[in-house]
Protein backbone atom coordinates (compact mmCIF):
# COMPACT_ATOMS: atom_id res chain seq x y z
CA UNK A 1 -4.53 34.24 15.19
CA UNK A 2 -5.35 35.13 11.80
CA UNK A 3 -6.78 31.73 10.09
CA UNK A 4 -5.12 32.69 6.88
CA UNK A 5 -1.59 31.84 8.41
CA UNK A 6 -2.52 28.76 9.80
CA UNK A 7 -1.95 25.40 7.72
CA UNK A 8 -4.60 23.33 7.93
CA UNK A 9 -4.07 19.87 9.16
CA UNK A 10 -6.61 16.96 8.81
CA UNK A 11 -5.63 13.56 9.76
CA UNK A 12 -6.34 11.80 6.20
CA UNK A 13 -3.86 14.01 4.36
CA UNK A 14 -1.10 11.13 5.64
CA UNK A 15 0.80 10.25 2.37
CA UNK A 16 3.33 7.61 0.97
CA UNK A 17 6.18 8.43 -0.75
CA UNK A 18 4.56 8.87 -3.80
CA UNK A 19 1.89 11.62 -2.74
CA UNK A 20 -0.81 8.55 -2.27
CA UNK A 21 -2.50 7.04 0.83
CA UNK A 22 -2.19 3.83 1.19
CA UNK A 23 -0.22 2.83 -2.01
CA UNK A 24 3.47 1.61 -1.01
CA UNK A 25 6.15 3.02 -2.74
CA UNK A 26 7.60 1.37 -5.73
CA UNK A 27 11.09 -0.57 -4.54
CA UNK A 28 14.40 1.35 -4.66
CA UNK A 29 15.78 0.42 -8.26
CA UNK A 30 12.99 -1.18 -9.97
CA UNK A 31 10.33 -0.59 -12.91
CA UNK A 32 6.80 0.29 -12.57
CA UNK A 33 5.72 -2.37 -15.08
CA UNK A 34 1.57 -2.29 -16.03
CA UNK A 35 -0.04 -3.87 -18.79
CA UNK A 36 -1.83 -1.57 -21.55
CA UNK A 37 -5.43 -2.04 -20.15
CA UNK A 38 -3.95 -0.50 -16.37
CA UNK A 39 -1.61 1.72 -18.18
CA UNK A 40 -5.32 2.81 -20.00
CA UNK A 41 -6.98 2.73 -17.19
CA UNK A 42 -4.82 4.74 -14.94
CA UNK A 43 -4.22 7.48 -17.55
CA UNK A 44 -8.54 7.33 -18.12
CA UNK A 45 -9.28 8.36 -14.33
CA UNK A 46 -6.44 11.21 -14.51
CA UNK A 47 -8.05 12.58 -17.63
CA UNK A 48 -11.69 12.14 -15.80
CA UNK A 49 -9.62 14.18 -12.74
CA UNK A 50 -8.60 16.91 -15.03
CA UNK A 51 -11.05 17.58 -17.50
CA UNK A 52 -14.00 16.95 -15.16
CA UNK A 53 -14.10 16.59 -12.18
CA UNK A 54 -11.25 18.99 -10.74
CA UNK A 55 -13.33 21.82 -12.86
CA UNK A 56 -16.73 20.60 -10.98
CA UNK A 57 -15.44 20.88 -7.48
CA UNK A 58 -13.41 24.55 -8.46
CA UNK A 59 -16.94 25.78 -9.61
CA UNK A 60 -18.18 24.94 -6.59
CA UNK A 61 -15.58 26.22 -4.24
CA UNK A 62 -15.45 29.71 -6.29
CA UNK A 63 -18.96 29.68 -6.00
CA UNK A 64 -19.07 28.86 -2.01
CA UNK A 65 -16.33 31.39 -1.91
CA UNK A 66 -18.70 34.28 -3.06
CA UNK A 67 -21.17 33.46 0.05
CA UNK A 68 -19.34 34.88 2.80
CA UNK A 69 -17.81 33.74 5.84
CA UNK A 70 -15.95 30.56 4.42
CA UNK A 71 -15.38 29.30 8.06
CA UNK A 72 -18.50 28.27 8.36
CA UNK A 73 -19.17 26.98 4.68
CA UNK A 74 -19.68 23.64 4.35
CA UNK A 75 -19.58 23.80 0.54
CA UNK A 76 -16.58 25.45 0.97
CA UNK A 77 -14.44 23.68 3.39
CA UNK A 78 -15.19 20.39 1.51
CA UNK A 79 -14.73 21.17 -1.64
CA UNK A 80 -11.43 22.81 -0.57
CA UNK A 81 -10.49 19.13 1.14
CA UNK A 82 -12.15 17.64 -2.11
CA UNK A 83 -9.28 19.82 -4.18
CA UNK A 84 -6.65 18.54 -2.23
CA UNK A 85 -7.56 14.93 -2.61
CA UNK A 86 -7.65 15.07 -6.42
CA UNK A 87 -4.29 17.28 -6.53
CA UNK A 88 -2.72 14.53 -5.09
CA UNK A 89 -4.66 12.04 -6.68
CA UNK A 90 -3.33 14.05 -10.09
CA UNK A 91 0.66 14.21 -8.65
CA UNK A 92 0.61 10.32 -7.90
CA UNK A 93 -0.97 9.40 -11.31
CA UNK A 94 1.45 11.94 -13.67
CA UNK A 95 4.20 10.69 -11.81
CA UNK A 96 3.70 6.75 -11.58
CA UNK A 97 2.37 7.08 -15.30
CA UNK A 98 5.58 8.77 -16.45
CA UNK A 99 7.90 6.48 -15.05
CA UNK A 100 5.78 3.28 -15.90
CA UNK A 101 7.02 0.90 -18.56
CA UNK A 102 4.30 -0.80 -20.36
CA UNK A 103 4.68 -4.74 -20.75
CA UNK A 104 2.35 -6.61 -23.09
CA UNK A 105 1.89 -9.78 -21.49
CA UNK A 106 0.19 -11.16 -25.18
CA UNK A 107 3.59 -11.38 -26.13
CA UNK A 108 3.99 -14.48 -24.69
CA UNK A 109 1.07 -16.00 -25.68
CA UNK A 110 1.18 -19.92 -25.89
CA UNK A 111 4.54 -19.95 -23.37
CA UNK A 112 4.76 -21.86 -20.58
CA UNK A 113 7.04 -19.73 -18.43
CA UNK A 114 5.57 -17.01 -15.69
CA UNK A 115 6.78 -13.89 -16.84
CA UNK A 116 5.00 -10.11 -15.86
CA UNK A 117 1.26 -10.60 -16.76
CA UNK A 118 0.90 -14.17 -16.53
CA UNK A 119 -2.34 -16.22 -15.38
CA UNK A 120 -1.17 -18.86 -13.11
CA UNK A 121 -2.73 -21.66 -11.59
CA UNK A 122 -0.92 -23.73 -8.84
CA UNK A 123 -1.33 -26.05 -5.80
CA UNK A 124 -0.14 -25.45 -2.49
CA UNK A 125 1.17 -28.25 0.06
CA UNK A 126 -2.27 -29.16 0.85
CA UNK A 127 -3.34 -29.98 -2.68
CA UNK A 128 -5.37 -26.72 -2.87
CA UNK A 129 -5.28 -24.89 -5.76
CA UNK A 130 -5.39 -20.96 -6.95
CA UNK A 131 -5.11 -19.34 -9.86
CA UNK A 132 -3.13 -15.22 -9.99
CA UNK A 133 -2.34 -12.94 -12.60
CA UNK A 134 0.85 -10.89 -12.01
CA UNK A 135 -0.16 -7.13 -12.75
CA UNK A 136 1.81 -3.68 -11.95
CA UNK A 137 1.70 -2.77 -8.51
CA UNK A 138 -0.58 0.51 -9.29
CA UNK A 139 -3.19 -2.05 -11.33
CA UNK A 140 -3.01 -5.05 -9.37
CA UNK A 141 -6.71 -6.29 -7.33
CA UNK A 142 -5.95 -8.97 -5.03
CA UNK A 143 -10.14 -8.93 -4.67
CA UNK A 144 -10.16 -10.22 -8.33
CA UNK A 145 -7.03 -12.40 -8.26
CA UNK A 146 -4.29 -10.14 -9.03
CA UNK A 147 -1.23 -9.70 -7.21
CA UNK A 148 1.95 -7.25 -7.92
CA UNK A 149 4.48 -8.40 -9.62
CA UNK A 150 6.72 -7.68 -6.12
CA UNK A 151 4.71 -9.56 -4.42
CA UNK A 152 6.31 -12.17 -2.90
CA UNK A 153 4.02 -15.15 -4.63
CA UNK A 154 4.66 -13.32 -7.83
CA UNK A 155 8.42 -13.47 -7.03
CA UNK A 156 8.63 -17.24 -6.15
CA UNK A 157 6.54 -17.78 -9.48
CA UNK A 158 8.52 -15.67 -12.40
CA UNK A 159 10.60 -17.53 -14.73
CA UNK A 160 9.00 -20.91 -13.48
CA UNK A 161 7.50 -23.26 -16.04
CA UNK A 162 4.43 -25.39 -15.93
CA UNK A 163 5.20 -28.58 -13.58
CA UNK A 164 8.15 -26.60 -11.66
CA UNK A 165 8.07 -26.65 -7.92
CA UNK A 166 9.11 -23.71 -5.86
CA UNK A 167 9.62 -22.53 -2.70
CA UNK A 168 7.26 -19.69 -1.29
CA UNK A 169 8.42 -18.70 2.56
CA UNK A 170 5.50 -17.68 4.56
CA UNK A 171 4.77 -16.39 7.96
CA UNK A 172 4.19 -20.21 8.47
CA UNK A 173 7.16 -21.23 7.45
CA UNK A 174 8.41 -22.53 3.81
CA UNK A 175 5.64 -24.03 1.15
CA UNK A 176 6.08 -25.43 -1.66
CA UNK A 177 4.39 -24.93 -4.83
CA UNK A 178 3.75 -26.45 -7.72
CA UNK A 179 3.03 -24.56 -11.19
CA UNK A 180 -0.20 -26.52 -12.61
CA UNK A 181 -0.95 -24.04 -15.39
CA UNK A 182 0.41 -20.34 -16.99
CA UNK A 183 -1.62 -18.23 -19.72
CA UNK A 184 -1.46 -15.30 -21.23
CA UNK A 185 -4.36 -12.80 -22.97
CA UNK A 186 -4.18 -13.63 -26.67
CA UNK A 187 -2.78 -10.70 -29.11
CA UNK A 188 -4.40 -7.92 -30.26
CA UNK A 189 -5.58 -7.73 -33.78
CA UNK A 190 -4.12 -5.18 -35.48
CA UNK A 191 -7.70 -4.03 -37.09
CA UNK A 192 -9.60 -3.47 -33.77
């Protein structure tokens, strides 16, 4: 068979819903809340995806192209994989940054109830404590103590105020948790 008609098929090209490995889908029916440094970020590596490298790796492949049989390219066959990943890269980040809904967590600044973007510090049954910051599910690194907002120690947290107790069920069973702290990034000065 001609290779021309024949869809290629590698095992990493499994998606989610929204065109990206690994990332879950956003909730039926909510908002895809991020704070302005994410929403920055985000929209900084799809402009780095457009403008540079997606050029670099068609140069290459038009190049590779030129050389002959492509079967047997190596330049070719991975930077036509390459292509693929940042295409979808590019889909998942135009359509997760159009439907996102910024949220300024400085806005609350000085409160004492967990809203979207809060710090929070609190103590578990045992008397141990951590501390979380509630970020947008595309921004949030639970590596540097940031969880989704969806997430459910995010959910048992919002709208709580410093000294509440709440409920967190776990695999384990129920835990309670007590609020010990909530901050927020101070404002933006309007000059810088």
């Amino acid at each position: 068979m001609n290779k021309a008609f024949v869809k290629e098929a590698d095992g990493d090209d499994e998606e989610g819903e929204d065109g990206a490995p690994g990332l879950p889908p956003l909730p039926a029916g909510t908002r895809n809340y991020m704070t302005p440094e994410g929403y920055r970020r985000l929209r900084g590596e799809l402009l780095e995806l457009l403008d540079v490298e997606r050029p670099k790796i068609v140069e290459v492949v038009s190049w590779a192209a030129k050389n002959g049989d492509r079967s047997e390219n190596g330049d070719y066959l991975y930077g036509k994989k390459r292509l693929r990943e940042i295409d979808r890269r590019i889909r998942f980040l135009t359509r997760r940054l159009d439907i996102a809904e910024v949220a300024d967590p400085s806005a609350h600044h000085g409160g004492d109830q967990v809203f979207f973007g809060a710090t929070v510090t609190y103590a578990g049954d045992k008397g141990e404590e951590r501390t979380i910051t509630i970020k947008g599910v595309d921004e949030a690194d639970s590596l540097a103590g940031e969880v989704s907002w969806i997430a459910p120690i995010a959910r048992a947290l919002l709208k709580s105020r410093v000294g509440d107790e709440v409920t967190l069920a776990t695999p384990a069973g129920v835990e309670r948790i007590e609020v010990l702290a909530v901050r927020y990034p101070a404002p933006r000065s309007s000059g810088g």
